[in-house]
N, C-alpha and C. Protein backbone atom coordinates (compact mmCIF):
# COMPACT_ATOMS: atom_id res chain seq x y z
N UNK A 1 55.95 -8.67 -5.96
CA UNK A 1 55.23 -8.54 -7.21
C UNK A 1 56.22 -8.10 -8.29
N UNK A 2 56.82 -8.98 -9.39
CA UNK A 2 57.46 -8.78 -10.39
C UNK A 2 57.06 -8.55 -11.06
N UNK A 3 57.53 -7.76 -12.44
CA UNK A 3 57.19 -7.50 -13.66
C UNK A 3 57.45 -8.59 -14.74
N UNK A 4 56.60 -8.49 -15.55
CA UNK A 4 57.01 -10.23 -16.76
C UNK A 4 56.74 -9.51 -18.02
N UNK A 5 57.85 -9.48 -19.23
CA UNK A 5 57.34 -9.14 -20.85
C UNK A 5 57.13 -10.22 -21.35
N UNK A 6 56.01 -10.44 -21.92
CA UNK A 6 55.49 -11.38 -22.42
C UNK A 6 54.90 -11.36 -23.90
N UNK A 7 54.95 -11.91 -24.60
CA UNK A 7 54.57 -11.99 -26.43
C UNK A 7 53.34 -12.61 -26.36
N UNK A 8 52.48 -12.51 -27.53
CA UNK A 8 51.07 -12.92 -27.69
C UNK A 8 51.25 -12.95 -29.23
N UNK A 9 50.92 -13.90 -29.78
CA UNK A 9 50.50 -14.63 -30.95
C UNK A 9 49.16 -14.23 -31.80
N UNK A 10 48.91 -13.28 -32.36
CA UNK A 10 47.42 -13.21 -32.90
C UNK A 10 47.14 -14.46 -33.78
N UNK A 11 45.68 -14.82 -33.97
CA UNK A 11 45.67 -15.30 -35.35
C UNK A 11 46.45 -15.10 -36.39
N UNK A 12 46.30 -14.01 -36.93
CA UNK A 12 47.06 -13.71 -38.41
C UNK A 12 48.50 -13.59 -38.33
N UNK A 13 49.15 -14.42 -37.19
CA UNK A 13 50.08 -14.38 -36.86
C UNK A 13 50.88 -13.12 -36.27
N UNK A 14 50.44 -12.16 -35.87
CA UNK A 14 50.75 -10.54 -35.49
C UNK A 14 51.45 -11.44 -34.18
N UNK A 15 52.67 -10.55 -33.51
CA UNK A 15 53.56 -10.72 -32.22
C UNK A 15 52.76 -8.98 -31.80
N UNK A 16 52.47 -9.80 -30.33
CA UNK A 16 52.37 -8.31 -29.77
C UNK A 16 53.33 -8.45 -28.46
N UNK A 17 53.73 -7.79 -27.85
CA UNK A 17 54.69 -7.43 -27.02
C UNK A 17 54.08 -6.59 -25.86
N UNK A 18 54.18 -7.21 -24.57
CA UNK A 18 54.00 -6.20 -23.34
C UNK A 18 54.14 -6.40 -21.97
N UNK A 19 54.05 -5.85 -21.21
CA UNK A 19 54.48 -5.93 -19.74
C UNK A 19 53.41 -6.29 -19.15
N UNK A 20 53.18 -7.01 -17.98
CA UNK A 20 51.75 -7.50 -16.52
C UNK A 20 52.93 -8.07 -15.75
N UNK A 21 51.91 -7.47 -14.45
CA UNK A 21 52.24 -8.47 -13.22
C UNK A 21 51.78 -9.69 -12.86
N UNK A 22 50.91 -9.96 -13.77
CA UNK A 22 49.92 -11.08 -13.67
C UNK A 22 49.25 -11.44 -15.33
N UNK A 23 50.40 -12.32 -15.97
CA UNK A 23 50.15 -12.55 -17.67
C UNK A 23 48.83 -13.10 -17.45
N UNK A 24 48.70 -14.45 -17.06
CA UNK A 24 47.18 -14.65 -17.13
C UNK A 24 46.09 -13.71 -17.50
N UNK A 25 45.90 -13.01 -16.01
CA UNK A 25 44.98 -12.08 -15.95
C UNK A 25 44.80 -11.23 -17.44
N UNK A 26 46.22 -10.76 -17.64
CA UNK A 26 46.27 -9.69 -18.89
C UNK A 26 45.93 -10.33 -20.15
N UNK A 27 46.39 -11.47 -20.62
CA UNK A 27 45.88 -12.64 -21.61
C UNK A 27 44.58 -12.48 -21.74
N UNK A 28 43.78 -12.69 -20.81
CA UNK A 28 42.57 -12.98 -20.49
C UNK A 28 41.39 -11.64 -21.09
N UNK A 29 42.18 -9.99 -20.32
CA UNK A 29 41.74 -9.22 -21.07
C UNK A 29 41.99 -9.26 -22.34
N UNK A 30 42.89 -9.39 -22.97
CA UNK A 30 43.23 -9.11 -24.22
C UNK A 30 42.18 -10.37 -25.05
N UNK A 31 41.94 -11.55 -24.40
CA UNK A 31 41.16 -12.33 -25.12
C UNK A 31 39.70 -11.95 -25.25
N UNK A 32 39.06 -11.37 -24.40
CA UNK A 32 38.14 -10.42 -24.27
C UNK A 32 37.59 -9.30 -25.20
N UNK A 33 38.69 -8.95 -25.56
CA UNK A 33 38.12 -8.16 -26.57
C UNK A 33 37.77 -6.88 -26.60
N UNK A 34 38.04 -6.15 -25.23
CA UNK A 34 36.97 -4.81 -25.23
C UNK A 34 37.58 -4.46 -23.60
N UNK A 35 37.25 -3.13 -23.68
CA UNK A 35 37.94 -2.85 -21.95
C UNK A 35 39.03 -2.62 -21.99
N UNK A 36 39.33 -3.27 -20.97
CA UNK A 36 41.68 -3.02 -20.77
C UNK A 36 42.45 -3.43 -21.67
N UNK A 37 41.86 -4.56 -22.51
CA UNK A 37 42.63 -5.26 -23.63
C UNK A 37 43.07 -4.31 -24.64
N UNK A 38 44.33 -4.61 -25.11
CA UNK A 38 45.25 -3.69 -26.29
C UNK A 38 44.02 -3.68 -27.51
N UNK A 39 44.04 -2.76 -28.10
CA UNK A 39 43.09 -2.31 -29.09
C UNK A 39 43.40 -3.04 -30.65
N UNK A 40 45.06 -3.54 -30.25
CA UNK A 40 45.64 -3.57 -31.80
C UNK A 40 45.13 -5.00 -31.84
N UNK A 41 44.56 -6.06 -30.52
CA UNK A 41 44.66 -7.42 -30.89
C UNK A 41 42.88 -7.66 -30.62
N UNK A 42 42.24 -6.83 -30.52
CA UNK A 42 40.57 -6.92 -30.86
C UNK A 42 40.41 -7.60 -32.28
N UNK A 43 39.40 -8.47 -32.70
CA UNK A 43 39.08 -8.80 -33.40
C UNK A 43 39.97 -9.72 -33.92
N UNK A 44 41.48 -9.93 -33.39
CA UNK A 44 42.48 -11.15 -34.32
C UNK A 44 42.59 -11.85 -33.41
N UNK A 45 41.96 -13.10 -32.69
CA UNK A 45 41.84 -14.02 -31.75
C UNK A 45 41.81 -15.27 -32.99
N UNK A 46 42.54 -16.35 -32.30
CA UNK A 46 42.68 -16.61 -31.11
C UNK A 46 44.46 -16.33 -30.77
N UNK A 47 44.03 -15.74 -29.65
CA UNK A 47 45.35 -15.60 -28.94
C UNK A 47 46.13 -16.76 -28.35
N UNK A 48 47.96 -16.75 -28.25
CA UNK A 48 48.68 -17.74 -28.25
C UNK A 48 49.65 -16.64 -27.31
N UNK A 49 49.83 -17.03 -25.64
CA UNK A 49 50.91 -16.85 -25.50
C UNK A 49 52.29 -17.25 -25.78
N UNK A 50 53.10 -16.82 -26.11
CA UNK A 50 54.29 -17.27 -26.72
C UNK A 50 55.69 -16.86 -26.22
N UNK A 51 55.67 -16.20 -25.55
CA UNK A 51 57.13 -15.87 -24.52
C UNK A 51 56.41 -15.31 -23.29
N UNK A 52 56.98 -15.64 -22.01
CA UNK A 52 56.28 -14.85 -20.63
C UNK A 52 57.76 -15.27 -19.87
N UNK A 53 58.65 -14.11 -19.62
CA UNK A 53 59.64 -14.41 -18.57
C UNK A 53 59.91 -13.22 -17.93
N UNK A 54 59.86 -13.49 -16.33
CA UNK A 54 59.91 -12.17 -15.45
C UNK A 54 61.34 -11.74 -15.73
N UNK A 55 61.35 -10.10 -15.62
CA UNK A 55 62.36 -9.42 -15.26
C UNK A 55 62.69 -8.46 -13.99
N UNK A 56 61.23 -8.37 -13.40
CA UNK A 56 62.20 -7.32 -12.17
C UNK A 56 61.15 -6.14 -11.79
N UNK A 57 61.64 -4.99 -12.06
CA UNK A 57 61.05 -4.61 -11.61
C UNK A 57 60.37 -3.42 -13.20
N UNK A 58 59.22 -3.16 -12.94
CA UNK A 58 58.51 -2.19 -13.90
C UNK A 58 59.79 -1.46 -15.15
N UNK A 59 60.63 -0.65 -14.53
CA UNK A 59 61.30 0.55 -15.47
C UNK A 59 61.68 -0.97 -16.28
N UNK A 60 62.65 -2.30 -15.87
CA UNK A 60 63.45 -2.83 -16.98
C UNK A 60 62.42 -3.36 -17.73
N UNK A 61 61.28 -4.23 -17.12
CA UNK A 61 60.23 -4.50 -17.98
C UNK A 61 59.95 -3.48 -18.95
N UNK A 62 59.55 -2.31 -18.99
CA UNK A 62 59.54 -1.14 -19.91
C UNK A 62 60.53 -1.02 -20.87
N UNK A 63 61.91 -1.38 -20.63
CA UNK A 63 63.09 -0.85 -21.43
C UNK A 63 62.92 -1.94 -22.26
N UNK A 64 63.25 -3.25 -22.07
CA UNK A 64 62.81 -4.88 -22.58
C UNK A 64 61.98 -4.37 -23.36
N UNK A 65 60.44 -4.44 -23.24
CA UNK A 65 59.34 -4.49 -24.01
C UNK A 65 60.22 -3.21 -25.33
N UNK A 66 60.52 -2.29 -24.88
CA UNK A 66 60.35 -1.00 -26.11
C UNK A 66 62.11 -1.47 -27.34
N UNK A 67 62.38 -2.32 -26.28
CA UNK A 67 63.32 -2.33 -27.25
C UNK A 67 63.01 -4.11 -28.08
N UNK A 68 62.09 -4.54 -27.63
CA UNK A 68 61.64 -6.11 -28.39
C UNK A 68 60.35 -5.30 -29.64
N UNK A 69 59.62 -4.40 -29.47
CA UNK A 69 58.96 -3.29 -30.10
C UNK A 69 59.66 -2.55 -31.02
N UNK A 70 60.56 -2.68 -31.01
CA UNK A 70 61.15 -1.69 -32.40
C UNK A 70 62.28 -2.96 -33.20
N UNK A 71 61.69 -4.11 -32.67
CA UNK A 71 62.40 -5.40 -33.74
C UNK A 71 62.32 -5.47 -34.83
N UNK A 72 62.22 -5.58 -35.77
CA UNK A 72 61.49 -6.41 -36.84
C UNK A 72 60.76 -7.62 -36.74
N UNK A 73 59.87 -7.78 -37.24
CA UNK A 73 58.92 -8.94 -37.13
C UNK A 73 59.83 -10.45 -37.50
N UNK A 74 60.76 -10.45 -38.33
CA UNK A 74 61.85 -11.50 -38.59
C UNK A 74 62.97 -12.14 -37.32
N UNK A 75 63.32 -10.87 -36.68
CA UNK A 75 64.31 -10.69 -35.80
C UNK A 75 63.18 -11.23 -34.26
N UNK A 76 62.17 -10.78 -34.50
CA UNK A 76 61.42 -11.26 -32.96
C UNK A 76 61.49 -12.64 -32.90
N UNK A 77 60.41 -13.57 -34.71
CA UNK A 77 60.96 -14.77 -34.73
C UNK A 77 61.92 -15.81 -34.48
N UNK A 78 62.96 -14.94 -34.83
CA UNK A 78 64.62 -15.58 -34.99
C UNK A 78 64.70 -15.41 -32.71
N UNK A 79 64.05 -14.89 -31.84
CA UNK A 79 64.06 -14.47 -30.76
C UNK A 79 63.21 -16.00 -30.16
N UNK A 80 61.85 -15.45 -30.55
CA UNK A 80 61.66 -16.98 -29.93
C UNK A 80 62.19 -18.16 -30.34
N UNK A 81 62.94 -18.48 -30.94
CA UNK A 81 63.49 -19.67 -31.60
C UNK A 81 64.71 -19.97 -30.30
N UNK A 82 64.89 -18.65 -29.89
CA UNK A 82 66.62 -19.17 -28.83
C UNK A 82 65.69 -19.22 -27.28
N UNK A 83 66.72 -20.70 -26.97
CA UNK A 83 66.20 -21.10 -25.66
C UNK A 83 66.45 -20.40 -25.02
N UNK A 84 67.24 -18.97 -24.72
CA UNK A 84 66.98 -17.78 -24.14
C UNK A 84 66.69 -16.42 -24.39
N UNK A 85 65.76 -16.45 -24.88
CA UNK A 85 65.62 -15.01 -26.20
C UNK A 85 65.93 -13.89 -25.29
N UNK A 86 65.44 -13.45 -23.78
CA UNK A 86 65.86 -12.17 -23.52
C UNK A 86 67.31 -12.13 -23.39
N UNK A 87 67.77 -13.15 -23.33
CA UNK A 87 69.35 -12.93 -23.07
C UNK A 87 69.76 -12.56 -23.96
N UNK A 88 69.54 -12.26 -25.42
CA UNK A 88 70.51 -12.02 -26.41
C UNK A 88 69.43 -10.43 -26.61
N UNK A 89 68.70 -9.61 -25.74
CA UNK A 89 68.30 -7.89 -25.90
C UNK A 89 68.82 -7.35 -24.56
N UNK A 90 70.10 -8.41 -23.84
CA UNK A 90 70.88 -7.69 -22.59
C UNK A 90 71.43 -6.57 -23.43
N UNK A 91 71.73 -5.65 -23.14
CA UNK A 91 71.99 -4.24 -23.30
C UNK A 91 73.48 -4.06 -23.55
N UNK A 92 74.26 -5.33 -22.87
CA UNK A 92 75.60 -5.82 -23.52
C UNK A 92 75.78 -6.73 -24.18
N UNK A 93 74.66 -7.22 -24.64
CA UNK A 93 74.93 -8.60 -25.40
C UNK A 93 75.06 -8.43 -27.21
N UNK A 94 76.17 -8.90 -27.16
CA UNK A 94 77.01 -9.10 -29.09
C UNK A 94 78.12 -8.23 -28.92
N UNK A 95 78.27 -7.41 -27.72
CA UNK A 95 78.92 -5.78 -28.13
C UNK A 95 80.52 -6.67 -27.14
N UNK A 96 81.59 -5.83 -27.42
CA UNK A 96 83.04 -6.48 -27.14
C UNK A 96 83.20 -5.33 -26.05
N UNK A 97 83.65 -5.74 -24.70
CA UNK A 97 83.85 -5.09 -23.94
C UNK A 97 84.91 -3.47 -24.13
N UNK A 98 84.35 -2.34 -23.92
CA UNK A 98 84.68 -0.81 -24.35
C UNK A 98 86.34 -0.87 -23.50
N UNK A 99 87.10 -0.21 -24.24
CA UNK A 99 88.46 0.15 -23.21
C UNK A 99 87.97 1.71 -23.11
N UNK A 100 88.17 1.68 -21.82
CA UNK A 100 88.30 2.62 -21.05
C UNK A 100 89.65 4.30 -21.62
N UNK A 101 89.20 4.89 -22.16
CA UNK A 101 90.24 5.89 -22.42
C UNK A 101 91.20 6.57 -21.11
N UNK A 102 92.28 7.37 -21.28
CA UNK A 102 92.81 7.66 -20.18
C UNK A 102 92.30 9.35 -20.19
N UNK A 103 91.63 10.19 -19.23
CA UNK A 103 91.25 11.23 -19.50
C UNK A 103 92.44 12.16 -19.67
N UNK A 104 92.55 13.32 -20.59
CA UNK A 104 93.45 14.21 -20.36
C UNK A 104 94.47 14.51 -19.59
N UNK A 105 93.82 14.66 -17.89
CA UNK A 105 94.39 14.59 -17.06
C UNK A 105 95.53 13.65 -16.59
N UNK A 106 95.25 12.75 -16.51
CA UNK A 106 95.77 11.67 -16.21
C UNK A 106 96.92 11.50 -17.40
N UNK A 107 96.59 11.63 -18.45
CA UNK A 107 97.79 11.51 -20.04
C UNK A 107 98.59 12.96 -19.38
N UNK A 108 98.29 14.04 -19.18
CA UNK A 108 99.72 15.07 -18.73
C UNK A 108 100.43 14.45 -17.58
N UNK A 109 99.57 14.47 -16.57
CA UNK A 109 100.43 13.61 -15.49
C UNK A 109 101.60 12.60 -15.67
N UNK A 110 101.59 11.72 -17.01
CA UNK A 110 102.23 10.68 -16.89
C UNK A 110 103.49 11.11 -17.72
């Protein structure tokens, strides 16, 4: 049983962002209206899934979602547009590999 972050489309065009083990199912509440469904997408139907790709296990699904959640609404767009959108919120991705400093220790030694 994997974890999947997945995007939802409101009517008024709103991106909502979140984690299920089972998008369907969760879609389904959220189309619903009432109950388990997110509170923020009541009343703005019709709903459009729009990104659903597994990651693993719960914690990275969590890290994914909170960091696609503090996007900008421009920057999420510009996200679904790339034929791999989670690949470009890898946690190393844009950044130039760090050099390694030499600790203290190691600088007297030499």
């Amino acid at each position: 049983m994997g974890w999947t972050v997945y995007m939802v489309r409101a009517g008024n065009g709103a991106l909502y962002t979140g984690i299920a083990t089972d998008v369907a199912r969760r879609l389904a509440e959220h189309a619903a209206g009432a109950g388990r469904g997110a509170k923020s997408l009541r009343g703005k139907g019709p709903l459009a899934l729009v990104l659903a790709r597994p990651v693993g296990t719960r914690a990275e699904a969590l890290r994914l979602e909170g960091r696609i959640k503090r996007l900008p609404k421009a920057r999420k767009e510009a996200l679904l547009a790339l034929a791999d959108p989670l690949a470009a919120l890898a946690p190393d991705a844009g950044r130039a590999p760090r050099r390694r400093s030499r600790s203290p220790q190691t600088a007297r030694a030499s």
